[in-house]
N, C-alpha and C. Protein backbone atom coordinates (compact mmCIF):
# COMPACT_ATOMS: atom_id res chain seq x y z
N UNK A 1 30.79 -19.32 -35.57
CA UNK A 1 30.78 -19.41 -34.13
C UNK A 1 30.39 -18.05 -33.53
N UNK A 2 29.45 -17.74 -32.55
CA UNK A 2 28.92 -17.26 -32.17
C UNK A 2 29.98 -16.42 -30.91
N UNK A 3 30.42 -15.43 -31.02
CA UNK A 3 31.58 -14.93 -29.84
C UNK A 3 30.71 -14.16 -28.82
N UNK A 4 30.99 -15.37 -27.23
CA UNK A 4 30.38 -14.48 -26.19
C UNK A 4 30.35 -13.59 -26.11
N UNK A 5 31.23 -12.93 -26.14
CA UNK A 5 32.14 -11.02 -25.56
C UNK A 5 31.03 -10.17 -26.47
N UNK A 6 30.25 -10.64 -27.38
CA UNK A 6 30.03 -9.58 -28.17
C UNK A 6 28.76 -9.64 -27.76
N UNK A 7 27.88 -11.16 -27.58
CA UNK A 7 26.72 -11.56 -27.18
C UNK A 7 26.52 -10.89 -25.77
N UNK A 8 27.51 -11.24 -24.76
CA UNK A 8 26.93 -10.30 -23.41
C UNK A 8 27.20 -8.71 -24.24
N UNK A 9 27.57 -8.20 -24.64
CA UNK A 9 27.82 -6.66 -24.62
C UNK A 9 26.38 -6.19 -25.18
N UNK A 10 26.21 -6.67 -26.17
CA UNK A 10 24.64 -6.96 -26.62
C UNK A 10 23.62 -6.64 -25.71
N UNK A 11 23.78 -7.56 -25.08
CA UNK A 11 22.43 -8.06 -23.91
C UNK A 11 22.38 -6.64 -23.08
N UNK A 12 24.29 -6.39 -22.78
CA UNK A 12 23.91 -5.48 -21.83
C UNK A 12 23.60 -4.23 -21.97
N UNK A 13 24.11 -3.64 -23.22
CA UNK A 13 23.45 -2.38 -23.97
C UNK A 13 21.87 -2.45 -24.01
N UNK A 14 21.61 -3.40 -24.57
CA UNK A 14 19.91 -3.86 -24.60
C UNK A 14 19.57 -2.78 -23.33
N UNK A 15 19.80 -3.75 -22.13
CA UNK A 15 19.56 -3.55 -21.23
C UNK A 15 19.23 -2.22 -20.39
N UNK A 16 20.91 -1.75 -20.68
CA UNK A 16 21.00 -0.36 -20.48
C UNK A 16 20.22 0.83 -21.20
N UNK A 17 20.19 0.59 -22.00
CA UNK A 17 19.20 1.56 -23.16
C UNK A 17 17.86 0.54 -22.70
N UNK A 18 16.95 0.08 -22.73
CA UNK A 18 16.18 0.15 -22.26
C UNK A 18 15.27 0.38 -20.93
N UNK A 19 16.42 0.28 -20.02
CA UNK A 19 16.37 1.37 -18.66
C UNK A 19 16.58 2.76 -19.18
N UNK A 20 17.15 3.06 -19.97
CA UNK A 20 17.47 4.75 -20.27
C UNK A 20 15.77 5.28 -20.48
N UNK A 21 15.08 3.97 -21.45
CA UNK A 21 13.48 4.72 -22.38
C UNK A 21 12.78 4.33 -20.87
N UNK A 22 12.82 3.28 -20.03
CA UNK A 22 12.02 3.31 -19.16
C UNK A 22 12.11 4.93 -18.45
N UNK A 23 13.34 5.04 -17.55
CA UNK A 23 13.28 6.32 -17.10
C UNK A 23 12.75 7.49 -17.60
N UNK A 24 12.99 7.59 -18.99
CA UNK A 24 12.41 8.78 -19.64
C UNK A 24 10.84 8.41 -19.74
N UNK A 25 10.11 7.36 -19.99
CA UNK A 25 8.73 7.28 -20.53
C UNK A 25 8.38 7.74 -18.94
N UNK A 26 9.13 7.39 -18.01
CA UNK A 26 8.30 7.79 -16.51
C UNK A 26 8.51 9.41 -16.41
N UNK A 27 9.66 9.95 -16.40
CA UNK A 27 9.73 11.31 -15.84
C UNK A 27 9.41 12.29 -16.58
N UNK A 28 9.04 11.64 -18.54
CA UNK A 28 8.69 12.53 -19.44
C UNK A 28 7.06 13.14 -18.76
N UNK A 29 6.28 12.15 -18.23
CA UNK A 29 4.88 12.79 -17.82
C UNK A 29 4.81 13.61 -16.75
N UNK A 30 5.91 13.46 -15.51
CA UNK A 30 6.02 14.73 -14.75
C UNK A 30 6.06 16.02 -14.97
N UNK A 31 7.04 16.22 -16.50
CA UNK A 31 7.58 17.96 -16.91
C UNK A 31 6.24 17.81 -17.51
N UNK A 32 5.54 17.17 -18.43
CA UNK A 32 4.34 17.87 -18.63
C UNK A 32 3.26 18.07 -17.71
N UNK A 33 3.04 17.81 -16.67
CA UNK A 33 2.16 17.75 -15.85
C UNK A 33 2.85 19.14 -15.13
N UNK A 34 4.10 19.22 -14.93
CA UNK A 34 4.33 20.47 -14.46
C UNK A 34 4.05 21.66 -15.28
N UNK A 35 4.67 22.04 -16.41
CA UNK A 35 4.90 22.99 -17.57
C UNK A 35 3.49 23.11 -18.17
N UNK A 36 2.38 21.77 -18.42
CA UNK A 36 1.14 21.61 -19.22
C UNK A 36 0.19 21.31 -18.21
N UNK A 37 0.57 21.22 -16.55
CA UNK A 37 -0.96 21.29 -15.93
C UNK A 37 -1.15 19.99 -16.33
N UNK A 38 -2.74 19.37 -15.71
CA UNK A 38 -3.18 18.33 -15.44
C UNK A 38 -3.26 17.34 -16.79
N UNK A 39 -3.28 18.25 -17.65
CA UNK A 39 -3.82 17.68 -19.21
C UNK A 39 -2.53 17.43 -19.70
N UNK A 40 -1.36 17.89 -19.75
CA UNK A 40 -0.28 17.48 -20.17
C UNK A 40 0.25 16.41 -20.90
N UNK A 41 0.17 15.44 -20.23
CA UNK A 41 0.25 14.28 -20.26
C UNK A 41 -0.71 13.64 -21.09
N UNK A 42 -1.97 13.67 -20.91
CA UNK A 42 -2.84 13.01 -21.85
C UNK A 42 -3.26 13.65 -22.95
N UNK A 43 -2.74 15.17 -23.26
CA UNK A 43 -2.56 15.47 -24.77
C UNK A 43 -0.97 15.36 -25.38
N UNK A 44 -0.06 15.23 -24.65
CA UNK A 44 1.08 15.28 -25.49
C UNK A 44 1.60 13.48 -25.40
N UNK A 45 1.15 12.87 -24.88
CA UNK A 45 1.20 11.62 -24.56
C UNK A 45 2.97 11.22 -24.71
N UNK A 46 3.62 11.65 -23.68
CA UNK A 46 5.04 11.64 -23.35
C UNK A 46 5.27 9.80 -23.55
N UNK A 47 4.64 9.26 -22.51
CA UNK A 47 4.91 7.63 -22.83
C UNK A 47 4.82 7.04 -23.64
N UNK A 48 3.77 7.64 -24.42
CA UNK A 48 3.57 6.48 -25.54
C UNK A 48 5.05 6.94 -26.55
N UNK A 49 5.55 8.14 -26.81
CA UNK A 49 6.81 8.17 -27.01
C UNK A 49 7.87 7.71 -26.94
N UNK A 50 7.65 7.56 -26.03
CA UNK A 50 9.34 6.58 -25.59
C UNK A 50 9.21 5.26 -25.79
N UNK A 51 7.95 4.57 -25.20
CA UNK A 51 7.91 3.53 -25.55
C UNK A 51 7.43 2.84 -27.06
N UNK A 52 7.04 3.87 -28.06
CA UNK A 52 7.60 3.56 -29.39
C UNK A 52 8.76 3.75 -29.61
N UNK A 53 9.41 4.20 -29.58
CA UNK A 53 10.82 4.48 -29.85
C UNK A 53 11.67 3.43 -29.30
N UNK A 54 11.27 3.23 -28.62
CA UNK A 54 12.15 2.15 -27.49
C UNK A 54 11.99 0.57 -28.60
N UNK A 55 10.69 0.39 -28.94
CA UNK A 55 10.34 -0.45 -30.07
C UNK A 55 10.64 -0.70 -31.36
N UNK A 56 10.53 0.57 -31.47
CA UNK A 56 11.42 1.00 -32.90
C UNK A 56 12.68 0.71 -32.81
N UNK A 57 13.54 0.90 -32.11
CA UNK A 57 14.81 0.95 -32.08
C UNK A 57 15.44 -0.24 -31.65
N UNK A 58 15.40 -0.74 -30.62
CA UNK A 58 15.66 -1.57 -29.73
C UNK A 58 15.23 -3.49 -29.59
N UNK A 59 13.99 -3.16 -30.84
CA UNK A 59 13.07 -4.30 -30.72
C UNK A 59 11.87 -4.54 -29.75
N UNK A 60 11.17 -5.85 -29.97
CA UNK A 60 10.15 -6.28 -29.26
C UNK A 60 10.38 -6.54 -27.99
N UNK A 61 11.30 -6.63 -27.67
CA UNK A 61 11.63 -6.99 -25.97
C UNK A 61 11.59 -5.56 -24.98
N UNK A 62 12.53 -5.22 -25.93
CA UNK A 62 12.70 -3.40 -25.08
C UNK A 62 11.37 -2.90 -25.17
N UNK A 63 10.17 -2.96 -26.29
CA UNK A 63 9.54 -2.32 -26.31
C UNK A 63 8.38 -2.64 -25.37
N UNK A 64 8.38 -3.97 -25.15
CA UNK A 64 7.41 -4.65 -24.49
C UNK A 64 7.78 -4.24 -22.96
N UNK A 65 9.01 -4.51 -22.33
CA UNK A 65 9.49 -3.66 -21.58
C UNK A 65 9.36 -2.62 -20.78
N UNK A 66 9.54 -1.58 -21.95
CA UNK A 66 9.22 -0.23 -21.31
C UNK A 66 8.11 0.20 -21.07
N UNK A 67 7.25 -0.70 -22.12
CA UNK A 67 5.53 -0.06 -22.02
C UNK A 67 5.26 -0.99 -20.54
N UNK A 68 5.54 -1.93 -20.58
CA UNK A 68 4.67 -2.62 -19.08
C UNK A 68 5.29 -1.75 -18.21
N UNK A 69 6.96 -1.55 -17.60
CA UNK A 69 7.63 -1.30 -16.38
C UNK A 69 6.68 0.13 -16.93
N UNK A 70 7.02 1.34 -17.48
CA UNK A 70 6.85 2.62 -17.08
C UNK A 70 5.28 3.38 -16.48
N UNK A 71 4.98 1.85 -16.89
CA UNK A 71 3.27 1.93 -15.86
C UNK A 71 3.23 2.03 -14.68
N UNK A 72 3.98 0.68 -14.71
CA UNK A 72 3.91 0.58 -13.62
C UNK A 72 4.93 0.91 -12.45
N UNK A 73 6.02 1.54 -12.89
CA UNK A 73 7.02 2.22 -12.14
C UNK A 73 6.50 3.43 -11.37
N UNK A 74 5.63 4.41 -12.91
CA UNK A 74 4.86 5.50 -12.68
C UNK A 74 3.91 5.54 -11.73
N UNK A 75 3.05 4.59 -11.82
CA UNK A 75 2.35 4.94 -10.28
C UNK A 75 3.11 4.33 -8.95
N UNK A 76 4.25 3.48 -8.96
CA UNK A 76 4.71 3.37 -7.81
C UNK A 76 5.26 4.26 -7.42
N UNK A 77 5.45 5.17 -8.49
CA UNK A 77 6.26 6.10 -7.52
C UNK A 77 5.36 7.58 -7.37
N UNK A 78 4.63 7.79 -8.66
CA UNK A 78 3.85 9.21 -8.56
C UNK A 78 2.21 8.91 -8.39
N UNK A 79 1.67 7.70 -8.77
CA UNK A 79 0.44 7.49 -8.23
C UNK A 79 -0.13 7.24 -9.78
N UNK A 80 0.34 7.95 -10.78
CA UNK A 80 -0.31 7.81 -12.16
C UNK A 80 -0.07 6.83 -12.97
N UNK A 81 -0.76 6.61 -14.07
CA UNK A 81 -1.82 7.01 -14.24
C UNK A 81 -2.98 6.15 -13.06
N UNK A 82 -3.89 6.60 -12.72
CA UNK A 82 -5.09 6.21 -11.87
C UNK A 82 -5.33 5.15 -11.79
N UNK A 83 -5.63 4.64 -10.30
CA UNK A 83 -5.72 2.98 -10.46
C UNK A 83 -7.03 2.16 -11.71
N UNK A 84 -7.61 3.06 -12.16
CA UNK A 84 -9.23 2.68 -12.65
C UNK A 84 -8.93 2.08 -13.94
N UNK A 85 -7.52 3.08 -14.63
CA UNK A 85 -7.26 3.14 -16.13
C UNK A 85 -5.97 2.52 -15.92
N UNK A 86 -4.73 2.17 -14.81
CA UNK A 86 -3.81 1.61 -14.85
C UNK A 86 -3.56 0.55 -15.48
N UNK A 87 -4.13 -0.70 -15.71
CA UNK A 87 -4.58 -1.82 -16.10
C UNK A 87 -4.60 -1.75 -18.01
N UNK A 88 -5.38 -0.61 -18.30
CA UNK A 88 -5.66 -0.71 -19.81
C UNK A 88 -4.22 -0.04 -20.09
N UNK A 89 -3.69 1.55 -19.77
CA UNK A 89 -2.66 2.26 -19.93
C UNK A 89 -1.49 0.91 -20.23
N UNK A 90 -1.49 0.31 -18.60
CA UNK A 90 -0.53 -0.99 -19.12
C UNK A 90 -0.87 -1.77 -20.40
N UNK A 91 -1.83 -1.78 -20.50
CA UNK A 91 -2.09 -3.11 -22.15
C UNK A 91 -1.46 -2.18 -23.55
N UNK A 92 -2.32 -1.32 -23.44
CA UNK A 92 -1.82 -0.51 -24.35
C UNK A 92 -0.18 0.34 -24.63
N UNK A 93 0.69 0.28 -23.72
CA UNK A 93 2.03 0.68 -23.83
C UNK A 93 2.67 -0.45 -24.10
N UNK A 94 2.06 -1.41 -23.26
CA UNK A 94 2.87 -2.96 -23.95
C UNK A 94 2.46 -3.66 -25.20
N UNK A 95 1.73 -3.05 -25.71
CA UNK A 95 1.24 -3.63 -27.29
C UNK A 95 1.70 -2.40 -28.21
N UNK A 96 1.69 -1.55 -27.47
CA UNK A 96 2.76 -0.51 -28.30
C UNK A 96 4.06 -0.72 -29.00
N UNK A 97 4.76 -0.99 -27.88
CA UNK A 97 6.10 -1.37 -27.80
C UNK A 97 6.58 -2.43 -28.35
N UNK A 98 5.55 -3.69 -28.25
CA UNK A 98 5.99 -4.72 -28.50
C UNK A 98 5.40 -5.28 -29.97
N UNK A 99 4.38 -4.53 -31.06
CA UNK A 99 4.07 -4.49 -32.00
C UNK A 99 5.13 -3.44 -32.53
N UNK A 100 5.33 -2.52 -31.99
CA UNK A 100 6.44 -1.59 -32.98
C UNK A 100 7.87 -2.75 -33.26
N UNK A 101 7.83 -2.98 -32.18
CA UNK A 101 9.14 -3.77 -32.60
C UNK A 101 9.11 -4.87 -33.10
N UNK A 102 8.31 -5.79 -33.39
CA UNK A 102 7.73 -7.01 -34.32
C UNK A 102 7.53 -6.16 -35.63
N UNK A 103 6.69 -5.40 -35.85
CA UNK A 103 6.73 -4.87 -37.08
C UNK A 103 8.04 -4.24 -37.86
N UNK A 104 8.60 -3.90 -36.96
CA UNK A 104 10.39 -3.01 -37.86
C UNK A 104 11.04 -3.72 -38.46
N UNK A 105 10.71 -5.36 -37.65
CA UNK A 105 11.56 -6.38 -38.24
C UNK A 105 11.59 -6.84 -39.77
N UNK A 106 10.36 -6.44 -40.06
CA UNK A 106 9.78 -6.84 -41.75
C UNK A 106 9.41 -5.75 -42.23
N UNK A 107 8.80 -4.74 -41.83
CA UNK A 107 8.48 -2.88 -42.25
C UNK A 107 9.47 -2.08 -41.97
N UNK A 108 9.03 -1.18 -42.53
CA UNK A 108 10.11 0.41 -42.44
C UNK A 108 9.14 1.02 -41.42
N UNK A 109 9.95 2.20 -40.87
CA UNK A 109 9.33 2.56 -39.44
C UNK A 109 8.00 3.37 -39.88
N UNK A 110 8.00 3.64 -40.88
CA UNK A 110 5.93 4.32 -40.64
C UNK A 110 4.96 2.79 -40.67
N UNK A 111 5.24 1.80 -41.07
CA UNK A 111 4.26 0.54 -41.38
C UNK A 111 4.03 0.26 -39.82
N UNK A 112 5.47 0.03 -39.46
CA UNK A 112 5.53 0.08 -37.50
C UNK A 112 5.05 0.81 -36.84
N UNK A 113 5.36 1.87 -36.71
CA UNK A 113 4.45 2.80 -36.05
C UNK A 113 2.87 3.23 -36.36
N UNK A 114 2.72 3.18 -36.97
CA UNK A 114 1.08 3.19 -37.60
C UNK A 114 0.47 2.56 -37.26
N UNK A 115 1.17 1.36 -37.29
CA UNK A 115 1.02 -0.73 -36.89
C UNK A 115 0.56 -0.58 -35.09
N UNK A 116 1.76 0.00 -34.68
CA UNK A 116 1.82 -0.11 -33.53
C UNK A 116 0.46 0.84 -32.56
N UNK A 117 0.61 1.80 -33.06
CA UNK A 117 -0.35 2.65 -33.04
C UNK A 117 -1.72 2.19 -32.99
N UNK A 118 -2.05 1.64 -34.13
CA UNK A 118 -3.54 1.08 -34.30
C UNK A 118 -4.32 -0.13 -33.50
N UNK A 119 -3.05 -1.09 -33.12
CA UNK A 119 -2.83 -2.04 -32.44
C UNK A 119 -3.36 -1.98 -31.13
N UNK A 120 -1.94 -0.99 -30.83
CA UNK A 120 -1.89 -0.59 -29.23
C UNK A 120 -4.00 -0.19 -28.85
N UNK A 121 -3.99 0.53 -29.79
CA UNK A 121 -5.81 1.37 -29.50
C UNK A 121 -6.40 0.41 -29.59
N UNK A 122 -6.48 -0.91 -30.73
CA UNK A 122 -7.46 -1.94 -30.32
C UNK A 122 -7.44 -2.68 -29.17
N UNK A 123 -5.90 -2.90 -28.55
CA UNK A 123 -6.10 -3.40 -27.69
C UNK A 123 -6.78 -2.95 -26.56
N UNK A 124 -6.51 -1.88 -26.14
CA UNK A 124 -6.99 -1.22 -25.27
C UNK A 124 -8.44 -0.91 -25.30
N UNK A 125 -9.16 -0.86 -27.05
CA UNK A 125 -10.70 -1.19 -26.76
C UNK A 125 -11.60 -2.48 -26.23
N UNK A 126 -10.81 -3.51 -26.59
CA UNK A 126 -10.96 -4.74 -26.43
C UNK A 126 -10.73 -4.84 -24.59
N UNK A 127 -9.55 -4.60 -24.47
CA UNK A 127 -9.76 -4.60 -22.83
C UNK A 127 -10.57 -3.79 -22.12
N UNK A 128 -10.58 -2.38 -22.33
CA UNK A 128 -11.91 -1.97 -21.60
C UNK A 128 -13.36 -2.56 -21.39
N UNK A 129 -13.64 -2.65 -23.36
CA UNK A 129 -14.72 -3.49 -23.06
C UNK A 129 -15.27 -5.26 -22.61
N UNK A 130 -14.08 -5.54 -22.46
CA UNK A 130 -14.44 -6.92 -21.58
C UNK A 130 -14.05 -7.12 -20.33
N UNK A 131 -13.11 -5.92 -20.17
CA UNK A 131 -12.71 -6.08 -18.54
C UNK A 131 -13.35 -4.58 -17.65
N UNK A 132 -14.16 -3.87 -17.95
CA UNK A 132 -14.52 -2.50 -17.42
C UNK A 132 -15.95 -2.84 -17.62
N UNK A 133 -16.43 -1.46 -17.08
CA UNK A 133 -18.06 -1.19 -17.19
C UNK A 133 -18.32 0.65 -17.63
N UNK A 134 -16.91 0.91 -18.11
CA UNK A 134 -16.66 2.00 -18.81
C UNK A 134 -16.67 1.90 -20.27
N UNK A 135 -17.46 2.61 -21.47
CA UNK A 135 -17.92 2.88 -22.30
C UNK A 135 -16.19 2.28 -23.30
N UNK A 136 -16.26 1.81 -24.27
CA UNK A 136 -15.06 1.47 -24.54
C UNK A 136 -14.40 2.08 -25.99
N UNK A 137 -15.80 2.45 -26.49
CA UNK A 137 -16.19 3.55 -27.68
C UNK A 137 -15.40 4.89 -27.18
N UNK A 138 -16.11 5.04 -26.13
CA UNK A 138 -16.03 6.10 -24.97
C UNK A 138 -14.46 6.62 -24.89
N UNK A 139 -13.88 5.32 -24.31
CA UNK A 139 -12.70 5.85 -23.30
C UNK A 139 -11.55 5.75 -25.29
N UNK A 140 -11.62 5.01 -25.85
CA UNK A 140 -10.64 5.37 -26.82
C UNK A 140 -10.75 6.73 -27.46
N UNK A 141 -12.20 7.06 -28.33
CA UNK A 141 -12.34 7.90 -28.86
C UNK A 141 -12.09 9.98 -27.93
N UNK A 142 -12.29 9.37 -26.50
CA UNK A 142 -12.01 10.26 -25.40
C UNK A 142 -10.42 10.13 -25.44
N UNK A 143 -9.85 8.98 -25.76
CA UNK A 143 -8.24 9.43 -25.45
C UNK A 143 -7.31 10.08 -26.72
N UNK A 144 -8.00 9.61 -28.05
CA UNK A 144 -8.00 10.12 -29.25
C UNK A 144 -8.19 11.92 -29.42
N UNK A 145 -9.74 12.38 -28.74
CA UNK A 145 -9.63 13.53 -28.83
C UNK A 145 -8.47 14.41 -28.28
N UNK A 146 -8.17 13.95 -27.20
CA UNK A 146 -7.21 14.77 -26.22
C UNK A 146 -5.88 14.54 -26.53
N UNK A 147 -5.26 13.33 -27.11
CA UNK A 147 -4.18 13.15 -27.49
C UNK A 147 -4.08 13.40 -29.21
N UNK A 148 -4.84 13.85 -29.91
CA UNK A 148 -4.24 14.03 -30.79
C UNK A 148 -3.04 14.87 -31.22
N UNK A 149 -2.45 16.02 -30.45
CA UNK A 149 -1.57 16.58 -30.64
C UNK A 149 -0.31 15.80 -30.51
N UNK A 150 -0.56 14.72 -29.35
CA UNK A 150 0.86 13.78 -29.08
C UNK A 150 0.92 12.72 -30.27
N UNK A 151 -1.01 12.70 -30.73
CA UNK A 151 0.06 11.55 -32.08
C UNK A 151 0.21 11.93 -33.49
N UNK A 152 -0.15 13.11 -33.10
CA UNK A 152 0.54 14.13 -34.26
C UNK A 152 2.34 14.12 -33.99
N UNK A 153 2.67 14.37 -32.89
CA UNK A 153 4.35 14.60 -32.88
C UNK A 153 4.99 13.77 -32.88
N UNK A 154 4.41 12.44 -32.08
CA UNK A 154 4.90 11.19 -32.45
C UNK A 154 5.00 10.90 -34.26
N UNK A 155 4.05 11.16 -34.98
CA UNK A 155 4.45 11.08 -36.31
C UNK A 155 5.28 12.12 -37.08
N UNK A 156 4.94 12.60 -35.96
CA UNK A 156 6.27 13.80 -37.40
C UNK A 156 7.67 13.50 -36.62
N UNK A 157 7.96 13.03 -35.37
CA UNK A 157 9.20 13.17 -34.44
C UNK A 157 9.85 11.63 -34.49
N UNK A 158 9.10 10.73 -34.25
CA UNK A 158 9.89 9.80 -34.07
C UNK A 158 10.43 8.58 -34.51
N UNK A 159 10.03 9.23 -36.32
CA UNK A 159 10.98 8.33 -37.63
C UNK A 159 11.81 9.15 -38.00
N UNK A 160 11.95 10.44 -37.66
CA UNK A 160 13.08 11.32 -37.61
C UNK A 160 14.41 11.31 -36.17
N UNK A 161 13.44 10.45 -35.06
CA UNK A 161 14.70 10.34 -33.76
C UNK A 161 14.97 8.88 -33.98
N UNK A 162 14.37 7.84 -34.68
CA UNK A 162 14.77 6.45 -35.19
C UNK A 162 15.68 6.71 -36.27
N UNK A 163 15.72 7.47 -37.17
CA UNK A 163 16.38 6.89 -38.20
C UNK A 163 17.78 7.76 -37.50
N UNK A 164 18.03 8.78 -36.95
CA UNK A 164 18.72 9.23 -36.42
C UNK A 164 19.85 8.59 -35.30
N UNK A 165 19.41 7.79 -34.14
CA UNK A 165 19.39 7.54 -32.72
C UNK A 165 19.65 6.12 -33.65
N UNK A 166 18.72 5.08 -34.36
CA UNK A 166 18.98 3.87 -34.46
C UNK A 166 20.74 3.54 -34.82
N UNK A 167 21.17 3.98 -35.10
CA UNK A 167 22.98 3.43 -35.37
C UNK A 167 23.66 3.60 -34.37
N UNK A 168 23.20 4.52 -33.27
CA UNK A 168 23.68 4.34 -31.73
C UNK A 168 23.26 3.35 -30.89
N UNK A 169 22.42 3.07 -30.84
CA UNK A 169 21.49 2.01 -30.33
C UNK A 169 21.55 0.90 -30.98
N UNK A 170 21.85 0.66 -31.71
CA UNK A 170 21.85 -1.09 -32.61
C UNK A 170 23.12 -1.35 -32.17
């Protein structure tokens, strides 16, 4: 038998911790935009951080979650990312999130994240190039150059803050 008390407490931790990664995937791109200037953000790629992690940890719901809301929270409240690229940014944080956390379920967290990773970028080529008139070669391999330092730290950082953080969070 299945005991409510434990099922809502569940839900609502869920919950709560995944408002915790939303907030952070939004306000993480402000300190870099402050501290790192304009580029900040699109070389250390603060969101896509959290919202793996949020995946990793939490599952496919949270992860799916945080990648759609912190899009779109982010420009409601700071304007970013740009209305032109808002649209793909959203596809791609929500296929982030929500492939990391489908994958953990049956992989160990590098198959997931790698998974998620590779995923997230096809999707986002696939949507540019059927929904834009922007180069789609272009805009990945352009977000690749500039972010490689963020998915450099994402791989060295955040199967070391999962395996860590996950027994608080589960």
């Amino acid at each position: 038998m299945i005991n409510v008390q434990t099922l809502r407490l569940t839900w609502v931790k869920e919950l709560i911790f995944t408002t915790a990664f939303v907030a952070l995937s939004v306000l993480a791109p402000m300190v870099f935009h402050f501290f790192g200037g304009n580029g900040g953000g699109r070389i250390f790629l603060p969101m896509h951080f959290f919202v793996l992690t949020a995946g990793l940890i939490l599952g496919w719901r949270a992860g799916l979650a945080t990648g759609a809301f912190s899009v779109l929270i982010s420009y409601l409240i700071f304007g970013m990312p740009v209305i032109n690229i808002l649209p793909f940014i959203a596809i791609e944080l929500s296929v982030y999130g929500l492939v990391a956390g489908l994958l953990k379920e049956k992989f160990n967290v590098w198959i997931s994240l790698f998974g998620a990773m590779a995923l997230g970028r096809l999707a986002v080529l696939f949507a540019v190039f059927f929904f834009s008139d922007m180069s789609a070669i272009n805009f990945v391999l352009s977000a690749l150059r500039d972010g490689w330092q963020g998915i450099a730290l994402q791989i060295i950082f955040i199967p070391v803050v999962v395996k860590w953080a996950g027994k608080y969070f589960c």
